[in-house]
PDB file of N, CA and C in Angstrom:
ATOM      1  N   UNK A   1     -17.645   2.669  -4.452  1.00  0.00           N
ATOM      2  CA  UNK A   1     -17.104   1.567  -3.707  1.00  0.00           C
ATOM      3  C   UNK A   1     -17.489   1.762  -2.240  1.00  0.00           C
ATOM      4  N   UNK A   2     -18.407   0.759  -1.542  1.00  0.00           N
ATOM      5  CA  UNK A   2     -18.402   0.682  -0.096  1.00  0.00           C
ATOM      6  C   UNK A   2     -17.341   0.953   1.175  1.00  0.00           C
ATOM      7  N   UNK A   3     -17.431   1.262   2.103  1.00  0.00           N
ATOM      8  CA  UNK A   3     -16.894   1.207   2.981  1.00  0.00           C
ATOM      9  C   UNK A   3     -15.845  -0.236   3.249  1.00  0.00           C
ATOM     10  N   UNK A   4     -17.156  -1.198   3.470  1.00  0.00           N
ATOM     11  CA  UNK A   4     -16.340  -2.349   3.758  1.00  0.00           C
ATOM     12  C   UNK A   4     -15.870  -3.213   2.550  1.00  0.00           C
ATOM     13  N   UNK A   5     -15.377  -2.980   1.071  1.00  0.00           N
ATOM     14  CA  UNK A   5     -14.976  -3.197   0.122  1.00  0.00           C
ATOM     15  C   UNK A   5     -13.809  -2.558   0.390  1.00  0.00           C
ATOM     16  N   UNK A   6     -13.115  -1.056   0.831  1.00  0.00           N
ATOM     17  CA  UNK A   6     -11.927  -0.296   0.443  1.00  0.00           C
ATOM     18  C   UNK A   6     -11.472  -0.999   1.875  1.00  0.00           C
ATOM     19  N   UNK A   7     -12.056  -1.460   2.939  1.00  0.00           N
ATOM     20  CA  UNK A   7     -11.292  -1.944   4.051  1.00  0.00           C
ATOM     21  C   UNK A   7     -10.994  -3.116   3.534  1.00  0.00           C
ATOM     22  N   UNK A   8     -11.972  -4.291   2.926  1.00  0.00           N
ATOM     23  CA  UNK A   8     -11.278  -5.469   2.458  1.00  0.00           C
ATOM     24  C   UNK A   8     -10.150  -5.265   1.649  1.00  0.00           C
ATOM     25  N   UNK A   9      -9.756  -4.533   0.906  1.00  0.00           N
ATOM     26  CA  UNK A   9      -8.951  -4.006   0.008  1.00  0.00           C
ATOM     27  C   UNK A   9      -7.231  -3.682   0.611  1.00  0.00           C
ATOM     28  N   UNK A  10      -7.940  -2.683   1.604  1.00  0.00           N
ATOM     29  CA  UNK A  10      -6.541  -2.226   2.657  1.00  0.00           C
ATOM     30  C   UNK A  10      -5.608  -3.830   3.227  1.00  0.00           C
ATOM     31  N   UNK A  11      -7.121  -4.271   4.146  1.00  0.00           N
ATOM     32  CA  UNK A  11      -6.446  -5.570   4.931  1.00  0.00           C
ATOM     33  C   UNK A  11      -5.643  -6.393   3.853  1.00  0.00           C
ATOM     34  N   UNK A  12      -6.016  -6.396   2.687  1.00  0.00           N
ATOM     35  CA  UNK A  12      -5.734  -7.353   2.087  1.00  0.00           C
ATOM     36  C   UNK A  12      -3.847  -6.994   1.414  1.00  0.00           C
ATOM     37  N   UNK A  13      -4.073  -5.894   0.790  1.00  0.00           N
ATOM     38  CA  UNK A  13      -3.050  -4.844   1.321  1.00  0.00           C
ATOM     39  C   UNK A  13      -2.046  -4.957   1.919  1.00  0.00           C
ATOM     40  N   UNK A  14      -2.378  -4.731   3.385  1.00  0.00           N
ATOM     41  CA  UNK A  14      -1.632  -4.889   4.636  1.00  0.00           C
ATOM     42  C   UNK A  14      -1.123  -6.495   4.575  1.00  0.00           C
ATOM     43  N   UNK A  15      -1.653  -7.597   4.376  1.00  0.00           N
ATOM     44  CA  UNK A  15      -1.323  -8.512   4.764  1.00  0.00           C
ATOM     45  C   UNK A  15      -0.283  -9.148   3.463  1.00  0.00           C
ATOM     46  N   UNK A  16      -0.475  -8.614   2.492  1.00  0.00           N
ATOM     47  CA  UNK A  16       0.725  -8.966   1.489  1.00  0.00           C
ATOM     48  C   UNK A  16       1.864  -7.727   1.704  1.00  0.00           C
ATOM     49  N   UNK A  17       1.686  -7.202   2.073  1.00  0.00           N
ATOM     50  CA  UNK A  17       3.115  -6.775   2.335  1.00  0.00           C
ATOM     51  C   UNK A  17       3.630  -6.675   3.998  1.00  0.00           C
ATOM     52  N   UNK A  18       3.048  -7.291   4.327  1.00  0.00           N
ATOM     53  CA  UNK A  18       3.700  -7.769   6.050  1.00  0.00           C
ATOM     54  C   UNK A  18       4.395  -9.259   5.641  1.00  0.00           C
ATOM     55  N   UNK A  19       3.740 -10.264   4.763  1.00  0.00           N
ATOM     56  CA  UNK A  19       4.212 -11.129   4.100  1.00  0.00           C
ATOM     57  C   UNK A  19       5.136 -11.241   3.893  1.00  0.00           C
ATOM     58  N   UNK A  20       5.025 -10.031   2.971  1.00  0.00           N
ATOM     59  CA  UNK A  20       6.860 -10.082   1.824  1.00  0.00           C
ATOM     60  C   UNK A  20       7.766  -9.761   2.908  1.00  0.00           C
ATOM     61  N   UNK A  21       7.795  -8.617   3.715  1.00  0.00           N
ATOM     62  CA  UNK A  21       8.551  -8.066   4.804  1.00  0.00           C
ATOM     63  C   UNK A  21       9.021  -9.492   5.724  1.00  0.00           C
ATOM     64  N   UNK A  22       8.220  -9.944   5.653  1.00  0.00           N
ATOM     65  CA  UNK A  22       8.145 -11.259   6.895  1.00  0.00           C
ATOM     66  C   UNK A  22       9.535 -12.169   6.053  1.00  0.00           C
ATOM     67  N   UNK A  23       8.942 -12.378   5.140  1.00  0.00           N
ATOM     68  CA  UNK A  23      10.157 -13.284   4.032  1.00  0.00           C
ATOM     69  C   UNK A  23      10.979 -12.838   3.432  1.00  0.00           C
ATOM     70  N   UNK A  24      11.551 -11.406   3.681  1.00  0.00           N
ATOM     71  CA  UNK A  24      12.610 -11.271   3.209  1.00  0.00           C
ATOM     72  C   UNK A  24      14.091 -12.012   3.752  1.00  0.00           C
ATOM     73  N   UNK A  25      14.612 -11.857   3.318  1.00  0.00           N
ATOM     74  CA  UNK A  25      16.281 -12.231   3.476  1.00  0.00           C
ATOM     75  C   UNK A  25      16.750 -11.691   5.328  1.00  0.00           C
ATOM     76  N   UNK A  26      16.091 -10.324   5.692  1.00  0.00           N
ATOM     77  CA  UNK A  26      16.794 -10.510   6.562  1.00  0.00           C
ATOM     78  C   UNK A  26      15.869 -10.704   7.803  1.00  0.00           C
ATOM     79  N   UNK A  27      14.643 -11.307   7.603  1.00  0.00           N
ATOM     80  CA  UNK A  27      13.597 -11.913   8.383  1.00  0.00           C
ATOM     81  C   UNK A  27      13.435 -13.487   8.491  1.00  0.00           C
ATOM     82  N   UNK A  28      14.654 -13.936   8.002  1.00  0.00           N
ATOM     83  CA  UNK A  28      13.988 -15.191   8.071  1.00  0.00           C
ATOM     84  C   UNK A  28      14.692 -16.336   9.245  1.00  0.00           C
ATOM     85  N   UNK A  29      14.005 -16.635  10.042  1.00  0.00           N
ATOM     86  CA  UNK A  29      14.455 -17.431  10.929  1.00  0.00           C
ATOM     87  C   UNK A  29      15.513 -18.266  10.990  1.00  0.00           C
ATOM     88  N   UNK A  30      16.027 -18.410  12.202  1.00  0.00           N
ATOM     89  CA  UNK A  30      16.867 -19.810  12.344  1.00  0.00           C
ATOM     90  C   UNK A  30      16.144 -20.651  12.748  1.00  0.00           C
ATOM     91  N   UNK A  31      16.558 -22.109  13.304  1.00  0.00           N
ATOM     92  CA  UNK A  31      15.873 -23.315  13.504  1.00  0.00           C
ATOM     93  C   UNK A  31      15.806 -23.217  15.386  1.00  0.00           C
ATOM     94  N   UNK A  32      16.904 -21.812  15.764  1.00  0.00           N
ATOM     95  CA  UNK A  32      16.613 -21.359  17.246  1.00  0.00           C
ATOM     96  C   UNK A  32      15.681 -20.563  17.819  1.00  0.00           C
ATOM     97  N   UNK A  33      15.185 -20.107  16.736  1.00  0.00           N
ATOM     98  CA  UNK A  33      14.544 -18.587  16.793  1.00  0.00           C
ATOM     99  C   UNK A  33      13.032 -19.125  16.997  1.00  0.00           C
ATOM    100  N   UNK A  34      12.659 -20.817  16.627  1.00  0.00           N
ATOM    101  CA  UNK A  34      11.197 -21.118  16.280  1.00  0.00           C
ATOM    102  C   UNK A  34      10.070 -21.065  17.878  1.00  0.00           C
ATOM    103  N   UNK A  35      11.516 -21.325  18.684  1.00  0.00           N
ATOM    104  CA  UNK A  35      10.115 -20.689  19.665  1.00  0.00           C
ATOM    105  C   UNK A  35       9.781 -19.275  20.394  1.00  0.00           C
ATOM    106  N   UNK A  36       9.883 -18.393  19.891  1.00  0.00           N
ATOM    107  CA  UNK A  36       9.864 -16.961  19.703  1.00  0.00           C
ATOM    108  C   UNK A  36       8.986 -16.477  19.126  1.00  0.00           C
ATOM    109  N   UNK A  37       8.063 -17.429  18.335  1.00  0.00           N
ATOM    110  CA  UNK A  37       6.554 -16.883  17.513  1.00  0.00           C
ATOM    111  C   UNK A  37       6.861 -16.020  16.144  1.00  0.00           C
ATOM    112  N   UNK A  38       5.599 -15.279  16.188  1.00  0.00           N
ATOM    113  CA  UNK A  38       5.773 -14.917  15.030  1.00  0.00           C
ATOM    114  C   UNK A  38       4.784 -13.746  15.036  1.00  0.00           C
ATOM    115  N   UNK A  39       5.796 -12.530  16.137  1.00  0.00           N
ATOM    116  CA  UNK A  39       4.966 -11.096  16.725  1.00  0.00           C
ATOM    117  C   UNK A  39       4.361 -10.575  15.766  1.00  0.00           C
ATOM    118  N   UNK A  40       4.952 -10.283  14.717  1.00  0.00           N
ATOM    119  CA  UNK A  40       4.287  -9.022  13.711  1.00  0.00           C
ATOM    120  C   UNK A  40       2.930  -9.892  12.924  1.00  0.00           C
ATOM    121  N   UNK A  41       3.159 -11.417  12.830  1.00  0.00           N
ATOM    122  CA  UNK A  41       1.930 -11.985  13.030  1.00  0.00           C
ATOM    123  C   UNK A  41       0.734 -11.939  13.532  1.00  0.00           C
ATOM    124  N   UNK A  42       1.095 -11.714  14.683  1.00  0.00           N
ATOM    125  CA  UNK A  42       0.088 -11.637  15.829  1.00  0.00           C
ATOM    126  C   UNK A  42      -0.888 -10.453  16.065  1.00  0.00           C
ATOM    127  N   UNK A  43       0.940  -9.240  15.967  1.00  0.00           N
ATOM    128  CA  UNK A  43       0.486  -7.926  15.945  1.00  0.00           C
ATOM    129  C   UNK A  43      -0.825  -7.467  14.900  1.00  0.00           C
ATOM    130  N   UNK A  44      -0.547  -7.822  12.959  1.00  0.00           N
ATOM    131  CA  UNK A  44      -1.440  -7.815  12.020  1.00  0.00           C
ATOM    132  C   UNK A  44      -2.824  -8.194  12.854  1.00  0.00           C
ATOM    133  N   UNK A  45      -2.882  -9.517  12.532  1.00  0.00           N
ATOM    134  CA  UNK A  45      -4.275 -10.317  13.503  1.00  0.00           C
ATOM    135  C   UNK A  45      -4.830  -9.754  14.355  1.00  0.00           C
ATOM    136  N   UNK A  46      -4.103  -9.014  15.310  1.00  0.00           N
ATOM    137  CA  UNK A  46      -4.964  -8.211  16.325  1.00  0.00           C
ATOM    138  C   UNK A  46      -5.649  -7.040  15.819  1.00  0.00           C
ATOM    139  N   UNK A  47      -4.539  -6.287  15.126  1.00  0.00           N
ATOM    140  CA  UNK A  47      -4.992  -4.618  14.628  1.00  0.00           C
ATOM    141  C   UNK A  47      -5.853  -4.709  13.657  1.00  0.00           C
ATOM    142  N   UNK A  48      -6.390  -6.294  12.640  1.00  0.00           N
ATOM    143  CA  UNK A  48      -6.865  -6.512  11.901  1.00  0.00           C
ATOM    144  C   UNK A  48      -8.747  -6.822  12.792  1.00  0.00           C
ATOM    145  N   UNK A  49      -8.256  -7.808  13.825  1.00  0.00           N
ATOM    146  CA  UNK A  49      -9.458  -7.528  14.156  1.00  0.00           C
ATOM    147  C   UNK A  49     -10.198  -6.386  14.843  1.00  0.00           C
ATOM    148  N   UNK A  50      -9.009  -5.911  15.290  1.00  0.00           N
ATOM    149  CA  UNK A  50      -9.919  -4.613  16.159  1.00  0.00           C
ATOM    150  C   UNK A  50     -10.545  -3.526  15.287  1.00  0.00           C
ATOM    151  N   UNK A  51     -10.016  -3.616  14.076  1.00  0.00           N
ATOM    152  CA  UNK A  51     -10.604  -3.141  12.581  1.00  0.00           C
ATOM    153  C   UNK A  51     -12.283  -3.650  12.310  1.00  0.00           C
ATOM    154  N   UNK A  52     -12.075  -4.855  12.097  1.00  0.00           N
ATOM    155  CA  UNK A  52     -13.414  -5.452  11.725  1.00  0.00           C
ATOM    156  C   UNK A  52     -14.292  -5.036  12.835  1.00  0.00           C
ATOM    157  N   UNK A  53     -14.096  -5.382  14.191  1.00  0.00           N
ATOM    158  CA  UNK A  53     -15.033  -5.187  15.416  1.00  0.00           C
ATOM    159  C   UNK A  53     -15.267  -3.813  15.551  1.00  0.00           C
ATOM    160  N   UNK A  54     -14.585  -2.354  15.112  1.00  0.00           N
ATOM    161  CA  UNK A  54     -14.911  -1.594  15.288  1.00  0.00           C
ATOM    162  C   UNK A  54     -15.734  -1.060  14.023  1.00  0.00           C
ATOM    163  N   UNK A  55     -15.669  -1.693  13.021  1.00  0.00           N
ATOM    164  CA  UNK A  55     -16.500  -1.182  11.496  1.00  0.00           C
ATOM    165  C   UNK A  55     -18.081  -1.790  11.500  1.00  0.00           C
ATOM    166  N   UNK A  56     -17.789  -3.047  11.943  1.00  0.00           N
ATOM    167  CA  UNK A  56     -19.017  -3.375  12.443  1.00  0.00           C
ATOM    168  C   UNK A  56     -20.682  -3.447  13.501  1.00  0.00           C
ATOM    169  N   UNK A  57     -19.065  -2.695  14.643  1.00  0.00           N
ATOM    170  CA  UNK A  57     -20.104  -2.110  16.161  1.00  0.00           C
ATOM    171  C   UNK A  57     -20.450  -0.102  14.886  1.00  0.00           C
ATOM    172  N   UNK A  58     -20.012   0.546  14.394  1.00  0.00           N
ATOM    173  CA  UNK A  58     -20.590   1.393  13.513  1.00  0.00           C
ATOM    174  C   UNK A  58     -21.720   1.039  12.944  1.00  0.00           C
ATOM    175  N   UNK A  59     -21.260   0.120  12.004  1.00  0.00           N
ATOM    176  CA  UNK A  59     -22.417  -0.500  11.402  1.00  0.00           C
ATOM    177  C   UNK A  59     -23.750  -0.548  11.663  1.00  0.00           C
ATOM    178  N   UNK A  60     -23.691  -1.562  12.531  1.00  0.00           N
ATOM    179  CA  UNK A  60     -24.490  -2.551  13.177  1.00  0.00           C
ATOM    180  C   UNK A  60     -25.038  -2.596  14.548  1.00  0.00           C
ATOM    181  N   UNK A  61     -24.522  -1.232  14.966  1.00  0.00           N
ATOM    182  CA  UNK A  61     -24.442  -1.560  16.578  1.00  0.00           C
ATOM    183  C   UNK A  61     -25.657  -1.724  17.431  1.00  0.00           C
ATOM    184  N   UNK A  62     -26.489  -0.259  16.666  1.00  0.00           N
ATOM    185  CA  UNK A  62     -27.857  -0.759  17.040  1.00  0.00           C
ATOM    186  C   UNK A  62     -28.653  -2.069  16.917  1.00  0.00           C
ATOM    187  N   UNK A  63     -28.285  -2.892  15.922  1.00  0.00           N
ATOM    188  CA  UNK A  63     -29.103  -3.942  15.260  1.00  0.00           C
ATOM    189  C   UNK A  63     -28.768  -4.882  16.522  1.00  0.00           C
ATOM    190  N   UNK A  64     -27.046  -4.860  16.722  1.00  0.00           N
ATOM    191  CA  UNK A  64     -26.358  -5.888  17.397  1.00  0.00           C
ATOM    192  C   UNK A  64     -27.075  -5.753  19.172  1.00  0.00           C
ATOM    193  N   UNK A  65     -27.681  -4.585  19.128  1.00  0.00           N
ATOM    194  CA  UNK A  65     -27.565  -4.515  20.481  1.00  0.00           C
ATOM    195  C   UNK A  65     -29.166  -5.269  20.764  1.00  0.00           C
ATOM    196  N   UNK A  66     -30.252  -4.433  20.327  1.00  0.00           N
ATOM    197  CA  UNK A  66     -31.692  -5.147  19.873  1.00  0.00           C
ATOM    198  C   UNK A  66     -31.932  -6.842  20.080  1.00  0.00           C
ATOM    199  N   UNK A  67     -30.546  -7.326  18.948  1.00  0.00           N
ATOM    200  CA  UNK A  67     -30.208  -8.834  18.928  1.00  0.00           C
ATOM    201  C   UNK A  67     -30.631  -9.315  20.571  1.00  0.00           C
ATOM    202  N   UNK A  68     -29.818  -8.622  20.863  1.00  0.00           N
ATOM    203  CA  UNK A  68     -28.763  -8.914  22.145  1.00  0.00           C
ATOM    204  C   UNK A  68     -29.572  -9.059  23.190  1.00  0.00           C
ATOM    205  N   UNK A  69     -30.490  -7.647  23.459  1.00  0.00           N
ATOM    206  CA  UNK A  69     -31.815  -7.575  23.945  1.00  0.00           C
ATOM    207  C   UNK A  69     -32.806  -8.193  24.123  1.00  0.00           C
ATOM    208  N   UNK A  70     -32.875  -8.763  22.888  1.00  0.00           N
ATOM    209  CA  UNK A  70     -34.261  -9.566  22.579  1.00  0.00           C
ATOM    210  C   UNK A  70     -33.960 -11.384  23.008  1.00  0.00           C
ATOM    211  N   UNK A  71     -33.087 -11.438  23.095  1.00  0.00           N
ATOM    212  CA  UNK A  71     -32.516 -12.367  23.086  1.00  0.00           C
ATOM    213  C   UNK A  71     -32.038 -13.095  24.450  1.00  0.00           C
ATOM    214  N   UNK A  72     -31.815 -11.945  25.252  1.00  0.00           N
ATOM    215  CA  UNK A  72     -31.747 -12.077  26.562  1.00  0.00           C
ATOM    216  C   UNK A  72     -33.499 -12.408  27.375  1.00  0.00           C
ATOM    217  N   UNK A  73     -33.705 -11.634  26.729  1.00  0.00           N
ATOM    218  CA  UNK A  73     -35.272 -11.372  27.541  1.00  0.00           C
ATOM    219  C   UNK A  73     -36.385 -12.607  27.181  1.00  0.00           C
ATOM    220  N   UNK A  74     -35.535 -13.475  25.909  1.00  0.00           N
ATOM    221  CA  UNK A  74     -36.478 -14.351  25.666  1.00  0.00           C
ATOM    222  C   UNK A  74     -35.945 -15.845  26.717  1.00  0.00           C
ATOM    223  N   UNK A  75     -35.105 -15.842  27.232  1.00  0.00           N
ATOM    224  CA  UNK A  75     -34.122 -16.641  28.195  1.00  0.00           C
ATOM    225  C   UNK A  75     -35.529 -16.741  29.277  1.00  0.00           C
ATOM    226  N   UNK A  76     -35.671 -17.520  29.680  1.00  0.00           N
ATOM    227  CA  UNK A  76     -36.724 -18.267  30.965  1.00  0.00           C
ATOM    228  C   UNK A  76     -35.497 -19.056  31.729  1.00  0.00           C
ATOM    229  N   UNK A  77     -35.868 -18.551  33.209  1.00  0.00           N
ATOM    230  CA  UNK A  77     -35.358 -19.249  34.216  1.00  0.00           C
ATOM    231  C   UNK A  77     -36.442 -20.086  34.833  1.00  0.00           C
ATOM    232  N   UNK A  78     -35.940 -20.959  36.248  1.00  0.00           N
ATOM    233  CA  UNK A  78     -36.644 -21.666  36.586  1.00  0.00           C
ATOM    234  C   UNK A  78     -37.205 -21.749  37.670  1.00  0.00           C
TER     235      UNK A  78
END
């Protein structure tokens, strides 16, 4: 099993049981509480991406950077 297969796996993981936690009985909002967000939401989403962006700058980083490089340098000014 790949790397980024056992991470899809984890996130996926992680996000059903932040879920259930989220909807339990003693998580569940009042109709006062709605503008207060929805932190541990947010929190997931973030730690989730800083996951992906860091598996990928591993990955890829050289490729990404080359991209990046080549890409710049093909830019004409005037």
């Amino acid at each position: 099993m790949s790397l980024f297969q056992l991470l899809a796996i984890r996130i996926t993981v992680i996000a059903h049981a932040s879920a259930a936690h989220l909807a339990s009985a003693g998580h569940l909002r009042r109709a006062t509480d709605r503008e207060r967000g929805d932190v541990p939401g947010w929190v997931l989403i973030t730690l989730m991406t800083a996951g992906l962006v860091t598996i990928l700058w591993k990955l890829a980083g050289d490729q990404l950077a080359a991209l990046f490089t080549q890409a710049i340098s093909s830019v004409t000014g005037p």
